[in-house]
Protein backbone atom coordinates (compact mmCIF):
# COMPACT_ATOMS: atom_id res chain seq x y z
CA UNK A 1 -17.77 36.66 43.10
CA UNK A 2 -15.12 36.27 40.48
CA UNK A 3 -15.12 39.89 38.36
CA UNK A 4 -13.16 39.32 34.77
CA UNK A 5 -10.40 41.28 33.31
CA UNK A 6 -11.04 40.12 29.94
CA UNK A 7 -13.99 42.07 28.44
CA UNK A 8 -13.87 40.84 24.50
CA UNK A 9 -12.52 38.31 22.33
CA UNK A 10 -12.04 37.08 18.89
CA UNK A 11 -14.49 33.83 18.54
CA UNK A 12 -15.78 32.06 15.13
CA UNK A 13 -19.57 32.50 15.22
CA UNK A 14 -22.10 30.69 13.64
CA UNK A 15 -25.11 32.99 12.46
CA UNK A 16 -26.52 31.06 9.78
CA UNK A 17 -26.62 27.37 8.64
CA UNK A 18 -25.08 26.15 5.54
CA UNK A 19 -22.81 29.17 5.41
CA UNK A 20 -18.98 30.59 7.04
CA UNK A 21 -18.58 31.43 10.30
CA UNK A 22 -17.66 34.99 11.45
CA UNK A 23 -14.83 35.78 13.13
CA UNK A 24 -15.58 38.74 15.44
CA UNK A 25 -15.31 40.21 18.82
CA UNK A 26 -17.51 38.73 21.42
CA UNK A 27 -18.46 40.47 24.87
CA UNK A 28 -17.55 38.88 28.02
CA UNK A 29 -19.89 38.99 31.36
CA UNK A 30 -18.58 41.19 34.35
CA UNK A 31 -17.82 37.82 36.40
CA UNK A 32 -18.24 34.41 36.48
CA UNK A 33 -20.87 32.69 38.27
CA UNK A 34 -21.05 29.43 40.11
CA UNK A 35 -19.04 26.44 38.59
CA UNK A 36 -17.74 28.32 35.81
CA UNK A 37 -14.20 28.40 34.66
CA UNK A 38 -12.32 30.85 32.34
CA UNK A 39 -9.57 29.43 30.18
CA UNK A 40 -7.49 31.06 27.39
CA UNK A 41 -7.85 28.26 24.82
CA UNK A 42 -4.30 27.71 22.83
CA UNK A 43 -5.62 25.25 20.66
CA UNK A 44 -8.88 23.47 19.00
CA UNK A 45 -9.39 21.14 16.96
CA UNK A 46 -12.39 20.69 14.65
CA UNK A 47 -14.50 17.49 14.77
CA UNK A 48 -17.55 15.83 12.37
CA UNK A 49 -20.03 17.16 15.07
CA UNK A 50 -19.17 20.81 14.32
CA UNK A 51 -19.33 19.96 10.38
CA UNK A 52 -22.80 18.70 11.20
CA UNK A 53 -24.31 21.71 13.47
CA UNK A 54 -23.15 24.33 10.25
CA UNK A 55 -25.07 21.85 7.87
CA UNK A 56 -27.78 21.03 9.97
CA UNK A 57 -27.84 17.60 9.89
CA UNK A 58 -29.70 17.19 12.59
CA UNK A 59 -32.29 20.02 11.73
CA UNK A 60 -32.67 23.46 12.07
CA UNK A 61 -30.75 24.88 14.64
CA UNK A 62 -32.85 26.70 17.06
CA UNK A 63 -29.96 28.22 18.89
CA UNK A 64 -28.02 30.95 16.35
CA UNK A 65 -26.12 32.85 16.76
CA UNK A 66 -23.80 30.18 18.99
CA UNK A 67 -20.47 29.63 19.49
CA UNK A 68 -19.12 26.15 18.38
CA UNK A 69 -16.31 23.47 19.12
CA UNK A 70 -15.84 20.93 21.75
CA UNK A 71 -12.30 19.83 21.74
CA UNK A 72 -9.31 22.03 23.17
CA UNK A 73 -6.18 22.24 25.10
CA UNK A 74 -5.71 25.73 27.22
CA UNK A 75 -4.90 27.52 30.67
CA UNK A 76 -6.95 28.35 33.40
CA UNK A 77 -7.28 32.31 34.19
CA UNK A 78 -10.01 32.18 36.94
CA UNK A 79 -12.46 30.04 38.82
CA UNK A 80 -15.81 30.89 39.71
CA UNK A 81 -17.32 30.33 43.52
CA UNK A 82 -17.48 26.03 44.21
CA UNK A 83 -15.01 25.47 41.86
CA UNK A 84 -12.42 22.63 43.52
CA UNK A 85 -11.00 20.27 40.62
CA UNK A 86 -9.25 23.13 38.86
CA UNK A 87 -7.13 26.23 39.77
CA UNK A 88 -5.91 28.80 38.20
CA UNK A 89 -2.63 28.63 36.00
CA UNK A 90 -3.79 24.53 35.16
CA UNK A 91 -3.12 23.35 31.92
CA UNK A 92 -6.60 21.81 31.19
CA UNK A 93 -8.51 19.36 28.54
CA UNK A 94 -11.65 20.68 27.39
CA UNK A 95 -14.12 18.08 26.57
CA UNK A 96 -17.68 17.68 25.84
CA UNK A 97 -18.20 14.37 27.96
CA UNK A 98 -18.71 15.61 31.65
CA UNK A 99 -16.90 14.69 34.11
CA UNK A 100 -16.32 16.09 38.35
CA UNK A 101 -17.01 19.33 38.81
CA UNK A 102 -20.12 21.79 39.07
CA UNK A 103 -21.95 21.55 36.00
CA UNK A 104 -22.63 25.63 35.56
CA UNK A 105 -24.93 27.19 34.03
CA UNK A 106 -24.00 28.18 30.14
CA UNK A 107 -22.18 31.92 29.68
CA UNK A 108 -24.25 35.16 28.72
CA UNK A 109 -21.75 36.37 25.94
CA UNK A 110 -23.03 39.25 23.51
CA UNK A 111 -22.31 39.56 20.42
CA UNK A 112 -23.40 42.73 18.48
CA UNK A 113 -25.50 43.78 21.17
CA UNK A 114 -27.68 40.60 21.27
CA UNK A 115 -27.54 37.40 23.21
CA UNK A 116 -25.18 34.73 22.06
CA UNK A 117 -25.89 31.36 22.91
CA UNK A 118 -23.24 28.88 24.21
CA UNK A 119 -23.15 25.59 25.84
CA UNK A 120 -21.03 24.23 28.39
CA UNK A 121 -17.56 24.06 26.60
CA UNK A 122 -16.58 26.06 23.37
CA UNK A 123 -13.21 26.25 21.90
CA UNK A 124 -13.68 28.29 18.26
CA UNK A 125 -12.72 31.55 20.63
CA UNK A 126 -9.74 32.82 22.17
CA UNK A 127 -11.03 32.91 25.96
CA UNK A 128 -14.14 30.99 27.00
CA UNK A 129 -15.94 30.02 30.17
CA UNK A 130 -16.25 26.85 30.57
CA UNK A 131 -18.15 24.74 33.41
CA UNK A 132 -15.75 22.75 35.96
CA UNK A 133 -17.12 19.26 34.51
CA UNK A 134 -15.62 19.78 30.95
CA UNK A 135 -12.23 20.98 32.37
CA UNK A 136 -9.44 18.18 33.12
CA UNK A 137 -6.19 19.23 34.39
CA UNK A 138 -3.11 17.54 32.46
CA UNK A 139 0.26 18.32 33.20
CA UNK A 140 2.20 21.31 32.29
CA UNK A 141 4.28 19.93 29.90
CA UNK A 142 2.22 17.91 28.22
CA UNK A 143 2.20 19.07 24.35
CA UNK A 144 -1.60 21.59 24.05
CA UNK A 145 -2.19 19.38 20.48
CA UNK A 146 -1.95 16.03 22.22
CA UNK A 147 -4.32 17.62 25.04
CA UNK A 148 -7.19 18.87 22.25
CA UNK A 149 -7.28 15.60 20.87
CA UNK A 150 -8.22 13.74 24.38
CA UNK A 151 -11.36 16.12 24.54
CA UNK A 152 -12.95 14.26 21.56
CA UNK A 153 -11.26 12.40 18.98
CA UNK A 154 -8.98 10.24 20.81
CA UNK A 155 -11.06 9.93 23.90
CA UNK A 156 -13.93 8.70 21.09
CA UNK A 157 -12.35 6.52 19.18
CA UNK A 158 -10.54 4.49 22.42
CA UNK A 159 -14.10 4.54 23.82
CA UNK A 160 -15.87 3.40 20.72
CA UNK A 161 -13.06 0.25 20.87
CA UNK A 162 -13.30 -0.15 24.61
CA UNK A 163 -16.86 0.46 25.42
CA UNK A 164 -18.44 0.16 22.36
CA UNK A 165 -17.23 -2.63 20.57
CA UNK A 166 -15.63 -4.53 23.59
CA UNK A 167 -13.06 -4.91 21.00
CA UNK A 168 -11.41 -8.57 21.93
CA UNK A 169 -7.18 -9.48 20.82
CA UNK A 170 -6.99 -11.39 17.66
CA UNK A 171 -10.62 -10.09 16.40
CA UNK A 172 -11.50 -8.82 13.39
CA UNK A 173 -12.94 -4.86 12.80
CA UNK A 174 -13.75 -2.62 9.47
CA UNK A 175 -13.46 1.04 9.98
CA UNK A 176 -15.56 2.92 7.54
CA UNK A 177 -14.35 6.10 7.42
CA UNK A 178 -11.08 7.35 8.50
CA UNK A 179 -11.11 11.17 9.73
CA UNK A 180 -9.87 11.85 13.08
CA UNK A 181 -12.03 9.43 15.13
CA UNK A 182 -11.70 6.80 12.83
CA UNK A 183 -8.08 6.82 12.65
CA UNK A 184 -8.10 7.46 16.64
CA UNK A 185 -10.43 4.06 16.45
CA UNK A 186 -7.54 2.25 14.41
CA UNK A 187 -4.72 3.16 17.02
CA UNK A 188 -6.63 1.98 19.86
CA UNK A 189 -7.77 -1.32 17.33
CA UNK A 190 -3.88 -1.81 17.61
CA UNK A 191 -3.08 -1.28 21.15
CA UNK A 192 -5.25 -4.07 21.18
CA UNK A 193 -3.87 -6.13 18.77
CA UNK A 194 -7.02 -6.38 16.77
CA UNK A 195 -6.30 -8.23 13.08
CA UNK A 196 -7.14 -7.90 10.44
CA UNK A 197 -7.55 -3.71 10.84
CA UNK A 198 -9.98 -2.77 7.69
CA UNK A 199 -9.74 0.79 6.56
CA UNK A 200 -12.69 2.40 4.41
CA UNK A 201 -12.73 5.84 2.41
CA UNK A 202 -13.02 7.68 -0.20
CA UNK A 203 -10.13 9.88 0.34
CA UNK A 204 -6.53 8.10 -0.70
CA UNK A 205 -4.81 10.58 1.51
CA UNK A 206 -6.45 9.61 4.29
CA UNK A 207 -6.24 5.54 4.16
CA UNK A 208 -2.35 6.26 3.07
CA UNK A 209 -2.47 7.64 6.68
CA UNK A 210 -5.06 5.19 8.40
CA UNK A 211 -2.16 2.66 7.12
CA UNK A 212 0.41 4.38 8.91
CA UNK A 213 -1.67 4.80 11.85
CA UNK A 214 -2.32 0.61 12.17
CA UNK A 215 -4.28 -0.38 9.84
CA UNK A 216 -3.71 -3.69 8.08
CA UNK A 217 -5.97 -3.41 4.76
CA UNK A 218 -7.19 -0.15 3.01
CA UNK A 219 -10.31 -0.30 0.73
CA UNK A 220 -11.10 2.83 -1.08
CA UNK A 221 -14.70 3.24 -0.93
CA UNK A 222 -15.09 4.76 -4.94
CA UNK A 223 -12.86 1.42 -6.61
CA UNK A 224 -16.45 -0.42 -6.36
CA UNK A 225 -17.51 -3.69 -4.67
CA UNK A 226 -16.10 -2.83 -1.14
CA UNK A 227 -18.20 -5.95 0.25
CA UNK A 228 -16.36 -8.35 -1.58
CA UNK A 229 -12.67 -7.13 -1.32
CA UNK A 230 -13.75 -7.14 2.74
CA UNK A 231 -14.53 -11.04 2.53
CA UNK A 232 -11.76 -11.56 0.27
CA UNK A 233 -9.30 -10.02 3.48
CA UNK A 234 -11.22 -11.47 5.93
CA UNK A 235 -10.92 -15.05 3.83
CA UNK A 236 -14.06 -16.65 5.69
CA UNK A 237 -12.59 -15.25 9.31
CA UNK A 238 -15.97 -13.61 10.64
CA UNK A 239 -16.30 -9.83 10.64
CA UNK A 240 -16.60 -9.37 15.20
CA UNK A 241 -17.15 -5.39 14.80
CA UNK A 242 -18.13 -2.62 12.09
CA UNK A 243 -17.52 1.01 12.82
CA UNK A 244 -19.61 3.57 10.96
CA UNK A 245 -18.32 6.84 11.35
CA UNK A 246 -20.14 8.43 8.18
CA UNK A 247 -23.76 8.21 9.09
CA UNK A 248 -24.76 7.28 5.76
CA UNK A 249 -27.84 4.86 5.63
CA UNK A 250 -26.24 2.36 2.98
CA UNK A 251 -23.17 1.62 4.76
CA UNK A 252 -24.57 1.29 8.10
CA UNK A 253 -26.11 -1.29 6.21
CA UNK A 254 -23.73 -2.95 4.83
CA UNK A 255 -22.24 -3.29 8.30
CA UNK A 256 -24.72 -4.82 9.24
CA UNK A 257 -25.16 -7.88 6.74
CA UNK A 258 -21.17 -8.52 7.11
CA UNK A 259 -20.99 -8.43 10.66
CA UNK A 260 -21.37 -11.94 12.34
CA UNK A 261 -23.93 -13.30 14.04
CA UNK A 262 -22.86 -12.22 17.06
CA UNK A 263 -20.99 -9.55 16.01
CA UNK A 264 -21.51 -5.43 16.50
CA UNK A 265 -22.48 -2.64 14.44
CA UNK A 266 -21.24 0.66 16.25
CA UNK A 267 -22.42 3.83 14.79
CA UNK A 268 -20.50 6.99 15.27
CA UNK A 269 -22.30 8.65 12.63
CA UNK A 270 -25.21 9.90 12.83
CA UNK A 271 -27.74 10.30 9.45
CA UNK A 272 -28.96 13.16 8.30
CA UNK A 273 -32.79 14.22 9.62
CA UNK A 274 -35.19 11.95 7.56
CA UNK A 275 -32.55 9.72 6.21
CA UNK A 276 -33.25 6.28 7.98
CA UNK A 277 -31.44 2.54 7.72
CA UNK A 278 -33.61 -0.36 6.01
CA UNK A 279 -32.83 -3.82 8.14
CA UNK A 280 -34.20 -7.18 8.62
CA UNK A 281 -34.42 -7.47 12.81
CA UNK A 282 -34.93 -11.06 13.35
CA UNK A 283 -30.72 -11.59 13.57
CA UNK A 284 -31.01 -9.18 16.41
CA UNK A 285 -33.19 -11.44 18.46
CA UNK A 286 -30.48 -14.09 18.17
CA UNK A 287 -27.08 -12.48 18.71
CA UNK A 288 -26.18 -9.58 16.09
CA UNK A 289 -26.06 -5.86 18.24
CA UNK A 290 -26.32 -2.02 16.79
CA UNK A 291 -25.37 -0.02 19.03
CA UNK A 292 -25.19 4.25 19.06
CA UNK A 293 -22.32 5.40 20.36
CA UNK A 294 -21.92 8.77 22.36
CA UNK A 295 -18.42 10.02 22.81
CA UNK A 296 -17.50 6.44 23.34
CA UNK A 297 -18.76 6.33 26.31
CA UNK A 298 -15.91 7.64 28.23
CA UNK A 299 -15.00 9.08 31.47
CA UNK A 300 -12.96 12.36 31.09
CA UNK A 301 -11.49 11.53 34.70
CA UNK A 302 -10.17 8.38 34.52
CA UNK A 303 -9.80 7.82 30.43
CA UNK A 304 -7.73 11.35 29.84
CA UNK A 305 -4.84 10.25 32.34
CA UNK A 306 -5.19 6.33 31.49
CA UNK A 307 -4.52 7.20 27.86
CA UNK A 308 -2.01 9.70 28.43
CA UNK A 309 -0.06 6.70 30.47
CA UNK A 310 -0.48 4.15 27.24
CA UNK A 311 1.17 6.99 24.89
CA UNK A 312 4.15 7.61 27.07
CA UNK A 313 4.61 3.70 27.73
CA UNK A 314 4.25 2.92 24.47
CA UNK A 315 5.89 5.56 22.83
CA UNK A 316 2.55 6.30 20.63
CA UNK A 317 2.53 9.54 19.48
CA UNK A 318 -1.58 10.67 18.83
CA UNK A 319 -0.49 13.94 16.69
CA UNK A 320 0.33 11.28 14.01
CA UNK A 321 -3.61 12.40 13.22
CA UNK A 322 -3.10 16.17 13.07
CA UNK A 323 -1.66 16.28 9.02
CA UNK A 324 -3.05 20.60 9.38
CA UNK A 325 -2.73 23.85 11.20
CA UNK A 326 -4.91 26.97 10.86
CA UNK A 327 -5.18 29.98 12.59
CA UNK A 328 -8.53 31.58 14.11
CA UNK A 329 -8.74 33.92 11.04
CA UNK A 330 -8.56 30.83 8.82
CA UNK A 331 -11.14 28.83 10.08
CA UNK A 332 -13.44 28.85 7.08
CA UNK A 333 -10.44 28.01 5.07
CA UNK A 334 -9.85 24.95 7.75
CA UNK A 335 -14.06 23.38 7.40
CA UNK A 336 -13.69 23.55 3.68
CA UNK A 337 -10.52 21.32 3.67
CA UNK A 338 -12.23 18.93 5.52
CA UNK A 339 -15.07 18.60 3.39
CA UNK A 340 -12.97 18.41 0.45
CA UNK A 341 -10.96 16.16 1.71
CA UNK A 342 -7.88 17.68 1.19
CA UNK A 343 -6.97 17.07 4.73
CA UNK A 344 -6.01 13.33 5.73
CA UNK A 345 -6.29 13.77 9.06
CA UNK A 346 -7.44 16.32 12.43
CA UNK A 347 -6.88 19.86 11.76
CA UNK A 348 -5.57 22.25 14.87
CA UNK A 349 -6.58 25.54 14.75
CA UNK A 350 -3.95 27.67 16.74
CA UNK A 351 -5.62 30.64 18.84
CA UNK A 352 -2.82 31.47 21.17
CA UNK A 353 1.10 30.64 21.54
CA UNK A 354 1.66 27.35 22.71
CA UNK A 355 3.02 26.65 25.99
């Protein structure tokens, strides 16, 4: 058995929907148990998904109180027994995807004196055990920021253009909405030399930055008529691919009556409970595709390294995505710049000195 040193820590709670975390003191079990791993996250960043599970988009949440976030970057301070793909001291990814490893049971935290529930990787806390299968081990120097962004947004948005899409050279893709995995989707649309690159928001700070991340045509969403000043860029070029990464009903639908006849709806998004999409099926029969997509698809094990080689050959730099940095403390502070959108991009939220 593996005892633990570490007996609390500070960790951003959810306790009830449509309202702030707490940031409190959690309690830590005496040891860890089979597959586990504990790792001292440094840094997290804060995705849609998290957004959704305070708002409960996807209903009520039968799990609070429960720790939250599925992207980080931090070091390894024990294994628990069968644990061989990590050791102690690693510099690891923490991802949602699995990948080799034990996949552990969840930890038994408390958290003033009851139960608190938590899946199989959480990074709103300063420690957390986390199974083997949603730890990757990076190297050392590899910057922590760079490392949180492979556990979802980056990892997603290559996967949604890889996987997903089967994005092709020389094709032609609209990205409707452009937070962190849709600007992750437009850097991987231009390691592949998609054209033209069609931005969509609402936010001009954001497609100011989805321009400077690849893309070759920005469309706010408010100026009005978006599905004409699309077939005006595309100039009777076929639309191959639209990316929804808002879950709203109407655009998902207006994906789908620009796309092709053969092209592909991919939807990131996911509507609110009881909000469905209205469609006409018969193109599907003949060539058209909607497809969900789940993390992109990807493979923590070989997709983490594989994309870690493309940024150092091609001198990409991912943290072009990260425009904000919060502390633990802060974290309220952090969700309601995102749903402002005063933030362009990914927002880090710092929970221990970066190494």
């Amino acid at each position: 058995m593996t005892f633990l040193d570490i007996k609390n820590a500070k960790a951003a709670i959810l306790v009830k929907q449509n309202s702030p975390l707490i940031v409190d003191d959690i309690q830590f079990p005496k040891q860890l148990d089979y597959g586990q791993v504990l790792v001292k996250v440094l840094v997290s960043g804060i995705c849609g998904s998290q957004l959704g599970e305070i708002s409960g988009a996807k209903g009520e949440d039968k799990y609070i109180p429960h720790l939250l976030g599925h992207e980080g970057c931090g070091i390894v301070k024990a294994i628990g027994p069968g644990v061989k793909t990590v050791k102690v001291n690693d510099k690891v990814v923490m991802h949602w995807r699995p990948g080799s490893g034990i996949q552990s049971d969840p930890p038994k935290y408390k958290f003033q004196g009851r139960d608190l529930n938590a899946g199989w990787v959480t990074t709103f806390n300063e420690y957390g055990i986390i199974s083997e299968n949603r730890c990757t081990s990076i190297n050392k120097d590899l910057d922590p920021e760079i490392g949180s962004l492979l556990g979802c947004a980056v990892t997603t948005g290559f996967g949604v253009v890889e996987n997903n899409a089967k994005l092709k050279i020389g094709e032609s893709i609209v990205i409707y909405g452009a937070g962190g995995i849709g600007l992750s989707v437009i850097e991987a649309a231009k390691a592949v030399s998609a054209w033209p690159i069609i931005a969509v928001d609402i936010f001009d700070n954001r497609l100011n930055l989805a321009r400077e991340i690849g893309a070759t045509h920005i469309i706010n969403g408010k100026s009005g008529d978006v599905e004409n000043k699309i077939n005006s860029i595309l100039k009777n070029k076929p639309l191959n691919v639209f990316i929804d990464n808002t879950g709203i009903p109407s655009i998902i639908e207006l994906g789908y009556s620009l796309v092709d006849k053969f092209g592909i709806i991919v939807l990131v998004g996911v509507p609110k409970i009881g909000n469905n999409i209205n469609i006409f099926s018969l193109p599907l029969h003949f060539g058209k595709t909607i497809v969900g997509s789940h993390g992109g698809e990807s493979n923590p094990d070989s997709d983490i390294p594989r994309y870690i080689n493309h940024f150092i050959k091609n001198k990409v730099d991912p943290k072009k995505i990260i425009t904000q940095r919060f502390d633990l403390e802060n974290i309220n502070k952090a969700i309601d710049s995102i749903k402002s959108g005063d933030t362009a991009g990914r927002i880090i939220i710092e929970l221990s000195h970066k190494k």
